[in-house]
C-alpha atoms as a PDB file:
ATOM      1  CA  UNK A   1       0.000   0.000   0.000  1.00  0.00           C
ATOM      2  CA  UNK A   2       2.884   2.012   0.926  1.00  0.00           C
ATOM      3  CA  UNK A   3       4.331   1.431  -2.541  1.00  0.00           C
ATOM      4  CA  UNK A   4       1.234   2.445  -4.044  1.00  0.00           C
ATOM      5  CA  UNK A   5       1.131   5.587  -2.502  1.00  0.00           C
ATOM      6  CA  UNK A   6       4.578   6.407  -3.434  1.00  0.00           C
ATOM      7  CA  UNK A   7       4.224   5.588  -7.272  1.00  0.00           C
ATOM      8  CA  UNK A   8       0.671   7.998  -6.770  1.00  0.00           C
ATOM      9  CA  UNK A   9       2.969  11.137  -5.415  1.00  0.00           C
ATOM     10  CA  UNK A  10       5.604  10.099  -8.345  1.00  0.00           C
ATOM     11  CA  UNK A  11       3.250  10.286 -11.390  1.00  0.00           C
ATOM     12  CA  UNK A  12       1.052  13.875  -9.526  1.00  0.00           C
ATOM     13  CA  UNK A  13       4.865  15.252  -9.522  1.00  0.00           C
ATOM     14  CA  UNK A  14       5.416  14.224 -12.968  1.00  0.00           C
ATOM     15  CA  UNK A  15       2.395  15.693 -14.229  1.00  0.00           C
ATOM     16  CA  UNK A  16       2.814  18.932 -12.576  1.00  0.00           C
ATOM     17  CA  UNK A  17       6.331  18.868 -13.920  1.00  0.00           C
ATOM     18  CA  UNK A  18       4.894  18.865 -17.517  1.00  0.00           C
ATOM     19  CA  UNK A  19       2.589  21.567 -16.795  1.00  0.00           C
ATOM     20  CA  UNK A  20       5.121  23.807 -15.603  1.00  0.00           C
ATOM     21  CA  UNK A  21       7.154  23.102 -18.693  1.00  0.00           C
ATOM     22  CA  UNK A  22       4.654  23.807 -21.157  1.00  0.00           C
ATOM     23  CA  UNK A  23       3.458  26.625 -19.775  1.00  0.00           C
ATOM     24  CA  UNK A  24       7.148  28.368 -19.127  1.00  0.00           C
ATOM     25  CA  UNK A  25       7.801  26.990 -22.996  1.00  0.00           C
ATOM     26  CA  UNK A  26       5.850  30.495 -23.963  1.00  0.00           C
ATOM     27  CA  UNK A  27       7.598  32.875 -21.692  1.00  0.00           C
ATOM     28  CA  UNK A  28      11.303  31.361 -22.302  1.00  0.00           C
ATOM     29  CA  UNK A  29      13.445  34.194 -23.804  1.00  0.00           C
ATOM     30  CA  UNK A  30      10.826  36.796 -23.594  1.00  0.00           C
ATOM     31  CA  UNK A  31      10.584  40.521 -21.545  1.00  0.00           C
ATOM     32  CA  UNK A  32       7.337  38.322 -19.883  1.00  0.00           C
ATOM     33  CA  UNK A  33      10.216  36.067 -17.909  1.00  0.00           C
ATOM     34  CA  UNK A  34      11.156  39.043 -15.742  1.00  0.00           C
ATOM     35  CA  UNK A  35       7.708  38.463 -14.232  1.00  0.00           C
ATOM     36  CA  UNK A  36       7.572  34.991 -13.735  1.00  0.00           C
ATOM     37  CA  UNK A  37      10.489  35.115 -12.102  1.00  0.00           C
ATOM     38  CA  UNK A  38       9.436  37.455  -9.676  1.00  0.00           C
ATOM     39  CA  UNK A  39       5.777  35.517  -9.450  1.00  0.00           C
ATOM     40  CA  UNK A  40       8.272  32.548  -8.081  1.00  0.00           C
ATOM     41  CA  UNK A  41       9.981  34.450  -5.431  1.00  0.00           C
ATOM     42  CA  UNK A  42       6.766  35.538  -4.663  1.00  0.00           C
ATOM     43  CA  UNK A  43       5.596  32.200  -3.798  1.00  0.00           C
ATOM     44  CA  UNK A  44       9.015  31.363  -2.530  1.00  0.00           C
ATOM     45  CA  UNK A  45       8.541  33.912   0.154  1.00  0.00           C
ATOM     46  CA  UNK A  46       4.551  33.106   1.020  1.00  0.00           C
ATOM     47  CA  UNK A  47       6.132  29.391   1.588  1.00  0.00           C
ATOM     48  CA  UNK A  48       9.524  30.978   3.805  1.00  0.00           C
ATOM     49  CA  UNK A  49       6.749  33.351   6.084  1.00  0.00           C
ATOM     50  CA  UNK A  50       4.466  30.111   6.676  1.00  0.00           C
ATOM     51  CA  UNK A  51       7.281  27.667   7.503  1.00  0.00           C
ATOM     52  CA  UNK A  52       9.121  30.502   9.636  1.00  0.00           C
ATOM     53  CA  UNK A  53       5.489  30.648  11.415  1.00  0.00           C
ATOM     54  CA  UNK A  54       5.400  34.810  10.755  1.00  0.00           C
ATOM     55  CA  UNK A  55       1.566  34.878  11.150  1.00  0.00           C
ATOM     56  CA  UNK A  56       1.667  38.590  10.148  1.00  0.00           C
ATOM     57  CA  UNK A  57       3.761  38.586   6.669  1.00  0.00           C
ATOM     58  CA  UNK A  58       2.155  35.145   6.194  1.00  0.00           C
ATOM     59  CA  UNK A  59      -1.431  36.848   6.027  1.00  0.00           C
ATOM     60  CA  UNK A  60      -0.331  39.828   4.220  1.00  0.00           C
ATOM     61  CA  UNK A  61       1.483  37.491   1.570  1.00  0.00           C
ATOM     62  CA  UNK A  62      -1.653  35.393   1.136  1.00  0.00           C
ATOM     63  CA  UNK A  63      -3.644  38.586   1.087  1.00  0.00           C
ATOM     64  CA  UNK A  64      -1.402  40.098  -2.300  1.00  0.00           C
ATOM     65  CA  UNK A  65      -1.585  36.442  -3.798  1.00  0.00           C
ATOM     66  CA  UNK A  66      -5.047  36.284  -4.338  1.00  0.00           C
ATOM     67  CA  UNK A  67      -4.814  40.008  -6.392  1.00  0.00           C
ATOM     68  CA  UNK A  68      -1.419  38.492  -7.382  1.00  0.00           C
ATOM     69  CA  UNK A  69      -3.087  35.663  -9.624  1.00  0.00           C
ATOM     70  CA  UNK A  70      -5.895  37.782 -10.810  1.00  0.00           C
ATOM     71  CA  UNK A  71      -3.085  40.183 -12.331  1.00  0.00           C
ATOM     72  CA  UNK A  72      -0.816  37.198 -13.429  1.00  0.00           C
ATOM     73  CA  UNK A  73      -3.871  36.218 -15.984  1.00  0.00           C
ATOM     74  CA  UNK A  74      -4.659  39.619 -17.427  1.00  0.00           C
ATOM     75  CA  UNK A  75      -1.229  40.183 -18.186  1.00  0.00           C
ATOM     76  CA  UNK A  76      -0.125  36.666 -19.538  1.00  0.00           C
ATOM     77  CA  UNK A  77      -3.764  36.513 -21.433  1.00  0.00           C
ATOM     78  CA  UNK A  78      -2.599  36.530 -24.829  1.00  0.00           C
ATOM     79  CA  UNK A  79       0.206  33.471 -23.923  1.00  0.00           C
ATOM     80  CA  UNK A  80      -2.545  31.650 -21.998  1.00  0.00           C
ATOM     81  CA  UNK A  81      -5.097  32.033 -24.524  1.00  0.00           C
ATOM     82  CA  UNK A  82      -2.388  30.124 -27.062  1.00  0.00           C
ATOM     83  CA  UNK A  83      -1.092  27.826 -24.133  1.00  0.00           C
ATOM     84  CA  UNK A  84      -4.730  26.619 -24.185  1.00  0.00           C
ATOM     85  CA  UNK A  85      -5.479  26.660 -27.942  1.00  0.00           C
ATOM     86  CA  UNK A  86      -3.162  24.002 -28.586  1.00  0.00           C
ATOM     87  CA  UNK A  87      -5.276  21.450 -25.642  1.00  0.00           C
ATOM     88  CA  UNK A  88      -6.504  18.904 -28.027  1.00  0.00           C
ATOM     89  CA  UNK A  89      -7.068  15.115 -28.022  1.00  0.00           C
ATOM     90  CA  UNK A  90      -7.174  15.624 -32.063  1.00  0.00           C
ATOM     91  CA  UNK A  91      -4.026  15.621 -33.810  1.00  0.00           C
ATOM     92  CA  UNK A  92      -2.557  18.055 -35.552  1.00  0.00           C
ATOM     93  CA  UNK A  93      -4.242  16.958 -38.792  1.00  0.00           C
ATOM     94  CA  UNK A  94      -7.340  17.312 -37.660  1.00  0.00           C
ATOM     95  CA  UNK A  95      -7.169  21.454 -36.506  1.00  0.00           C
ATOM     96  CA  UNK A  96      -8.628  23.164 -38.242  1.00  0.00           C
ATOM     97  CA  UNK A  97      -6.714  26.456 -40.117  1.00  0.00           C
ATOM     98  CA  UNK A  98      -8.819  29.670 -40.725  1.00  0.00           C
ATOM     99  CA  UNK A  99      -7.781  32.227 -42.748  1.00  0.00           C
ATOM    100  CA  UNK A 100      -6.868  34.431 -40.117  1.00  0.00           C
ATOM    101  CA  UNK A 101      -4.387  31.788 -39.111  1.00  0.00           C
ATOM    102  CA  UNK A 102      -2.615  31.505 -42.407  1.00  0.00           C
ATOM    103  CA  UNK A 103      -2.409  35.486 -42.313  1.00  0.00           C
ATOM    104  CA  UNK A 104      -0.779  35.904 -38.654  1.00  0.00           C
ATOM    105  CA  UNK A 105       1.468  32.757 -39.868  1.00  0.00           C
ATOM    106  CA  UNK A 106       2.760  35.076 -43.059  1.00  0.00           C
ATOM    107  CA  UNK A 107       2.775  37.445 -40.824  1.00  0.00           C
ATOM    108  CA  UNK A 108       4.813  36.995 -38.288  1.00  0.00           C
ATOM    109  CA  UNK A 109       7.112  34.909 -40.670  1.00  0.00           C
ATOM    110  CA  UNK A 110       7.458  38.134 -42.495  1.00  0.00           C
ATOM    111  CA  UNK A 111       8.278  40.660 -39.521  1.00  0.00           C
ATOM    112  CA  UNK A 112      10.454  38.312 -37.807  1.00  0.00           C
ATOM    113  CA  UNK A 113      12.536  38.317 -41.104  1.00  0.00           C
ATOM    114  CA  UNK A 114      12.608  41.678 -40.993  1.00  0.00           C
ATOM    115  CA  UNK A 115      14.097  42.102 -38.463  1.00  0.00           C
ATOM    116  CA  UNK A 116      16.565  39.242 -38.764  1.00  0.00           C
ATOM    117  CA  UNK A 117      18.147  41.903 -41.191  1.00  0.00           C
ATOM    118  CA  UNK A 118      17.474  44.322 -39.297  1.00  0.00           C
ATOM    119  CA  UNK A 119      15.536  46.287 -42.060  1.00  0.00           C
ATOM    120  CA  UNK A 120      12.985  48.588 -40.253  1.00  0.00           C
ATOM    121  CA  UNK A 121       9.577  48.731 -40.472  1.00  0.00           C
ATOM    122  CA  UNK A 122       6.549  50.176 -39.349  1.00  0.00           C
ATOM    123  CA  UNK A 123       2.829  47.908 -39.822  1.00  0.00           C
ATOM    124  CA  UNK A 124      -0.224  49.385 -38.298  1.00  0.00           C
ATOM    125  CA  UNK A 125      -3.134  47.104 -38.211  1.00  0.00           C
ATOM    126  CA  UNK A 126      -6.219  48.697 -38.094  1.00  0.00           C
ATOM    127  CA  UNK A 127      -8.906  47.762 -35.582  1.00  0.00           C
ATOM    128  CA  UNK A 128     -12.657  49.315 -34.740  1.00  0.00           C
ATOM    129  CA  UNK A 129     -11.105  52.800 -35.532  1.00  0.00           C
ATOM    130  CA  UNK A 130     -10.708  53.283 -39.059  1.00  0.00           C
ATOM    131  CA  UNK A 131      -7.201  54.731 -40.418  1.00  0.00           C
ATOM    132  CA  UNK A 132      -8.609  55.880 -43.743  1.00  0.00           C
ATOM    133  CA  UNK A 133      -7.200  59.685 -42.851  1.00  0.00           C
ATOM    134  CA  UNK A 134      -3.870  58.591 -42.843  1.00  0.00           C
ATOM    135  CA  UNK A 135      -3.863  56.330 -45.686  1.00  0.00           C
ATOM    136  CA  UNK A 136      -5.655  58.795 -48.022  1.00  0.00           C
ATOM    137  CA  UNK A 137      -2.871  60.992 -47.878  1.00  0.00           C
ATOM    138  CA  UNK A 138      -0.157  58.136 -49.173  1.00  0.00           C
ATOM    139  CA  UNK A 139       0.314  55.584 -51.555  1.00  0.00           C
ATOM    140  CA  UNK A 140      -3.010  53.632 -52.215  1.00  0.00           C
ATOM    141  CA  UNK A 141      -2.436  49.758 -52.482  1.00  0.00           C
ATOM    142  CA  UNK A 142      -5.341  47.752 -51.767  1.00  0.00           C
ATOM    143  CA  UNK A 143      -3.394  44.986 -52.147  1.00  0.00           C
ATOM    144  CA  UNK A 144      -4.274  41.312 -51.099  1.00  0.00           C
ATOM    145  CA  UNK A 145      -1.721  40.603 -48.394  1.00  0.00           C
ATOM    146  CA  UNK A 146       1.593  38.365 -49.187  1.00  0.00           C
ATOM    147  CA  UNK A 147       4.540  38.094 -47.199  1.00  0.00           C
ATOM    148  CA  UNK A 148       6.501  39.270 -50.367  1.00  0.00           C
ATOM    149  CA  UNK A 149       4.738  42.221 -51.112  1.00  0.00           C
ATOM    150  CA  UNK A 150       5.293  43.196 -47.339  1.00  0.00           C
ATOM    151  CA  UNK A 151       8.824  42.478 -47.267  1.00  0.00           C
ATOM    152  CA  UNK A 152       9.425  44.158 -50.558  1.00  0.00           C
ATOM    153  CA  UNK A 153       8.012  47.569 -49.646  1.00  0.00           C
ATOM    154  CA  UNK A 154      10.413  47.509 -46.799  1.00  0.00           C
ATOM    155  CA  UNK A 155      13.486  47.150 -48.957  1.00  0.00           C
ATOM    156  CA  UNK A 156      16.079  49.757 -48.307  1.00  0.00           C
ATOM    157  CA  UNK A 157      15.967  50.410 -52.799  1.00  0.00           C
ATOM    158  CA  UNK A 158      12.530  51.238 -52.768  1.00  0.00           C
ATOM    159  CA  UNK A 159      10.541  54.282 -52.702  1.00  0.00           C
ATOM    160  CA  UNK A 160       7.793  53.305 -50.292  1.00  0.00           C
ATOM    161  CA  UNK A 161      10.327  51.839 -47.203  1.00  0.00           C
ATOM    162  CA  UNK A 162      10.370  55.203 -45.879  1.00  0.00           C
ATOM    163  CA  UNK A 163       6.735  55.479 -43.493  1.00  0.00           C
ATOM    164  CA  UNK A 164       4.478  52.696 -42.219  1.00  0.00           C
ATOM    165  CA  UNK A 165       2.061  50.378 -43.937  1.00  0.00           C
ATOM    166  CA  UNK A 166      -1.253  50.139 -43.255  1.00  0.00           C
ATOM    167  CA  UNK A 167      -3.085  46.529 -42.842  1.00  0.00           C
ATOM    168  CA  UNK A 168      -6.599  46.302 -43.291  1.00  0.00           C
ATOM    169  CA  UNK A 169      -8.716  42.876 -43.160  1.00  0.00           C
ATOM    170  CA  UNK A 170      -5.858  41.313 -44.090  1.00  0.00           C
ATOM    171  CA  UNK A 171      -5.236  44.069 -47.209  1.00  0.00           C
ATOM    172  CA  UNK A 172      -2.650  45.994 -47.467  1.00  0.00           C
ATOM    173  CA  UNK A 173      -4.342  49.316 -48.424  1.00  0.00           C
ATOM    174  CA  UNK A 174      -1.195  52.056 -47.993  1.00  0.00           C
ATOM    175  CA  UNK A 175       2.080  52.096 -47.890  1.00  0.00           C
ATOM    176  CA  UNK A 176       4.530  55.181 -47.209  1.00  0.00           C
ATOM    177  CA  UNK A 177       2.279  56.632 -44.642  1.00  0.00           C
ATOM    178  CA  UNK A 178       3.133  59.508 -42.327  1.00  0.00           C
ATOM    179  CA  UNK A 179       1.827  58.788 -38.728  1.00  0.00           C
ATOM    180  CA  UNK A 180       1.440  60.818 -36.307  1.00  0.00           C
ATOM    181  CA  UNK A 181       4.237  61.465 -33.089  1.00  0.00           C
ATOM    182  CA  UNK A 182       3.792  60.655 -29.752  1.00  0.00           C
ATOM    183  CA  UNK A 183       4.120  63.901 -27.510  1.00  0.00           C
ATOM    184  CA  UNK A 184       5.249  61.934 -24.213  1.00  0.00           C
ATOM    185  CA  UNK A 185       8.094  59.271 -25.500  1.00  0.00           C
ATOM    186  CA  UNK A 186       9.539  59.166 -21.716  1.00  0.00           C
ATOM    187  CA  UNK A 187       8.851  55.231 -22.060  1.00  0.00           C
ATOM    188  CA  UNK A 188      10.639  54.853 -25.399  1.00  0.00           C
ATOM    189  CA  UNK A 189      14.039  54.045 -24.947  1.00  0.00           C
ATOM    190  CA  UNK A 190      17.486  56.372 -26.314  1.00  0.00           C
ATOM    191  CA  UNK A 191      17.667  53.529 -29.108  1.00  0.00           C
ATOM    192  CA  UNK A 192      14.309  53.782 -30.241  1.00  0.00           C
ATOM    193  CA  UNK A 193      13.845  56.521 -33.492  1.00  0.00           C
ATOM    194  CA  UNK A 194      10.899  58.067 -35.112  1.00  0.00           C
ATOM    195  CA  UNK A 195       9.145  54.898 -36.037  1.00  0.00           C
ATOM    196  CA  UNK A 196       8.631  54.179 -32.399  1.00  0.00           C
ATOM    197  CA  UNK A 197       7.620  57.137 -31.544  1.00  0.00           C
ATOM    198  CA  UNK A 198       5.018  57.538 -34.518  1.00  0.00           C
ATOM    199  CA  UNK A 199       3.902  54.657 -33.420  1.00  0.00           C
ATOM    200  CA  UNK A 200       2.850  54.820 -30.105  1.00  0.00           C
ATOM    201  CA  UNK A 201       2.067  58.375 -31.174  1.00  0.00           C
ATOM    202  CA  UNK A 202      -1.331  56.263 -33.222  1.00  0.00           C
ATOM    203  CA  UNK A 203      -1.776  53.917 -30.528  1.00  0.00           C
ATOM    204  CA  UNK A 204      -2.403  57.064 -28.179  1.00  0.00           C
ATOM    205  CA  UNK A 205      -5.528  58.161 -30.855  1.00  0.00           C
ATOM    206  CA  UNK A 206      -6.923  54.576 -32.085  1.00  0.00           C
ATOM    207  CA  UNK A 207      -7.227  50.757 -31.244  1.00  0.00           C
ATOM    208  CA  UNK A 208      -4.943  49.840 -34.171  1.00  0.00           C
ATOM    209  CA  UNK A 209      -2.041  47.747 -33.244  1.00  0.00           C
ATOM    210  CA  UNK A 210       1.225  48.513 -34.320  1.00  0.00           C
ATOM    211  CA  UNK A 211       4.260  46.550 -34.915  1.00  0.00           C
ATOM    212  CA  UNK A 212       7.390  48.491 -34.774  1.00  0.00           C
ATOM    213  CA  UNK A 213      10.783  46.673 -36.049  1.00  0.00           C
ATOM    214  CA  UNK A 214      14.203  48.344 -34.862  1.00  0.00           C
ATOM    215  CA  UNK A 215      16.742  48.621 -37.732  1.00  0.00           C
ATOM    216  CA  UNK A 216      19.577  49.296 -34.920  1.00  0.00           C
ATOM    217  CA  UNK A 217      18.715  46.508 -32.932  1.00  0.00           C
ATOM    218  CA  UNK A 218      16.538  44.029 -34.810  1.00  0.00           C
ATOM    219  CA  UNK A 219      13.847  43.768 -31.974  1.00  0.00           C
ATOM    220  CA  UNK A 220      10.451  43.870 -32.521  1.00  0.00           C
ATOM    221  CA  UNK A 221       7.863  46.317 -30.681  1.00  0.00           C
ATOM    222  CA  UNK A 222       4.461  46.197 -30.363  1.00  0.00           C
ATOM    223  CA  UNK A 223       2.317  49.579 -29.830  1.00  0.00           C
ATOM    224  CA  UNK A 224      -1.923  49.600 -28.445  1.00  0.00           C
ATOM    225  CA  UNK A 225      -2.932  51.428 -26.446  1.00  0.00           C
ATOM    226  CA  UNK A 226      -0.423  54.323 -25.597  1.00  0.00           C
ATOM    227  CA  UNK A 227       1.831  51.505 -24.120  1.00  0.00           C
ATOM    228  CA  UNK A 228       4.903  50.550 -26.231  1.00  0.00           C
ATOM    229  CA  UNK A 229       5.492  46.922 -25.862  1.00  0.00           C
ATOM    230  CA  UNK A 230       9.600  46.040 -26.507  1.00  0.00           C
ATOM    231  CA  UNK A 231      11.686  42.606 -27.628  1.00  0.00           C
ATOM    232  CA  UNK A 232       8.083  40.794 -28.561  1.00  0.00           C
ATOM    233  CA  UNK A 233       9.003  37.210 -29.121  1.00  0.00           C
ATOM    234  CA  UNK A 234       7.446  35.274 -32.039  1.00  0.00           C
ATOM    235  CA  UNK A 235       4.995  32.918 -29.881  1.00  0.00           C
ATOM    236  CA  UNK A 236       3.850  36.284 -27.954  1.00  0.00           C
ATOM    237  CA  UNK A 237       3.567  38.229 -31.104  1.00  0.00           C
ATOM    238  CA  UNK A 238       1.191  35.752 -32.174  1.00  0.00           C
ATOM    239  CA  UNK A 239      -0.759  35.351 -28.966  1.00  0.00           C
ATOM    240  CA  UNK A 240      -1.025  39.259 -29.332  1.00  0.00           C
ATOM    241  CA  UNK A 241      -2.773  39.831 -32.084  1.00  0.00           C
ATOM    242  CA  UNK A 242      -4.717  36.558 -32.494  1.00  0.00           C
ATOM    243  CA  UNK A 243      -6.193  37.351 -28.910  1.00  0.00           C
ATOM    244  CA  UNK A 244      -7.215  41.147 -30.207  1.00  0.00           C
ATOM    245  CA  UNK A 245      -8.187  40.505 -33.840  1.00  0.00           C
ATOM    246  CA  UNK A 246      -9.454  36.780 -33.255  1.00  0.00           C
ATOM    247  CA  UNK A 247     -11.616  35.965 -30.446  1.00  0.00           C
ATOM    248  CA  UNK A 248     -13.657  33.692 -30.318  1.00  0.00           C
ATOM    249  CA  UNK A 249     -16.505  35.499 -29.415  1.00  0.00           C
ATOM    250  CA  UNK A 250     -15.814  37.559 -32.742  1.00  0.00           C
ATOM    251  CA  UNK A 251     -15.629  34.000 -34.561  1.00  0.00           C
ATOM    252  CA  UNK A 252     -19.103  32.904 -32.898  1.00  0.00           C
ATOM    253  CA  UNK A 253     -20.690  35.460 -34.103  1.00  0.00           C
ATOM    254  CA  UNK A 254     -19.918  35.824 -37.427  1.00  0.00           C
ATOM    255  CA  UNK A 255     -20.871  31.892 -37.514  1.00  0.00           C
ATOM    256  CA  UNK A 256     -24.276  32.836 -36.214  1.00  0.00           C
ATOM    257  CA  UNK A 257     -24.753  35.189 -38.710  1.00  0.00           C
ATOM    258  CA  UNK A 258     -23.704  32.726 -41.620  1.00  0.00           C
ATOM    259  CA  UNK A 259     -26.172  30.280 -39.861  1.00  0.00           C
ATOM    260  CA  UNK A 260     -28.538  32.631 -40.256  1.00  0.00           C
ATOM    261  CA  UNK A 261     -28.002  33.663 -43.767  1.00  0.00           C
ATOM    262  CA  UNK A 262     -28.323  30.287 -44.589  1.00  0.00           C
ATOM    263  CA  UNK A 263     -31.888  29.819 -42.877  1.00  0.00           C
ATOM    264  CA  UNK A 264     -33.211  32.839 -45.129  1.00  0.00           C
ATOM    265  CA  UNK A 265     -32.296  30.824 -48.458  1.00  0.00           C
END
């Protein structure tokens, strides 16, 4: 019975084990790291206080754990939200892959080559709030999206690199577009230029997301919401903008409203 028990702890620790690793497989290498670090000592000093038997520090710890976890989730949302995407008893064969999918895919592939060559760039995606002031007064596209097409208006030897790109429903309507500058850049750092700052400057005024590629350093930013995101990793990149521009409560309803289409035939 005794051995029983024992092979019971050694599997719940093996499992747990596997959790942890899959979960810290999205945060490896990433700015998002810092904090799950310092969520560890956290718990590292709740654990300390209550074997120590500091009734005090032990309450208060407990106390700041329970706002602690709340704030752990909204911040690691977009990594979670992936984390828990890929749960499946299906294989991989059997997922299925949207459109959307395919676009973030060529995507990211795209920006993440970029700035492998540390070519710079500047993509604003728009959102609810519609960027059709801006892109009136550059180069009109309205071109279907292909990593190519992306990567080839951001060659150094063309006349459109200069300026961002504007992304549209997976279109690429503009090109060589003049953005506005943030007035507060005291969170951009001394190595970040005028694409930065234009681009948090339009997060400040609209929902659009905007990526952000460093030609000095070859990191990749991310801009929404007046809050300048720095050294995105690929897997959080993704999680990013498939979490804004892909929910599944957006995907629900447009299948309602195909199902309902379909009753009117």
């Amino acid at each position: 019975m005794q051995i029983f028990s024992s092979l019971i702890s050694g599997f719940e620790v093996i499992i747990i084990a596997i959790i942890l690793n899959y979960l810290l497989s999205f945060f490896w290498n990433t700015k998002s790291m810092d904090l799950v670090w310092g969520f560890l000592a956290f718990l590292l000093l709740v654990a300390i206080s209550g074997f120590l038997d500091f009734p005090v520090l032990h309450k208060i710890m407990l106390l700041l754990g329970n706002a602690a976890v709340i704030a752990f989730i909204i911040i690691f949302q977009p990594e979670l939200r992936l984390a828990l995407s890929k749960l499946t008893l299906k294989g991989k064969r059997y997922r299925e892959i949207t459109q959307f999918d395919k676009f973030l895919d060529q995507l990211a592939n795209s920006v993440y080559k970029l700035a492998d060559k540390r070519i710079g760039a500047l993509i604003a995606l728009e959102n609810e709030d519609s960027l059709e002031e801006y892109a009136k007064k550059s180069v009109i596209l309205n071109a279907k999206f292909t990593q190519e097409l992306l990567e080839s208006i951001f060659a150094i030897t063309t006349p459109l690199h200069d300026g961002a790109v504007i992304i549209s429903d997976q279109t690429i309507t503009s090109a060589a577009v003049i953005l506005p500058l943030a007035e507060d850049s005291s969170q951009l750092a001394k190595t970040m230029g005028t694409r930065h700052r234009a681009g948090l400057g339009l997060s400040h005024i609209t929902d659009s997301v905007i990526i952000v590629i460093s030609e000095e350093t070859g990191k990749v930013s991310i801009a929404r919401d007046g809050i300048m995101t720095r050294g995105v990793k690929i897997d959080r990149f993704k999680g990013i903008i498939k979490s804004i521009f892909n929910p599944p409560n957006k995907i629900n309803i447009r299948n309602k409203f195909k199902f309902m289409e379909w009753l009117k035939k």
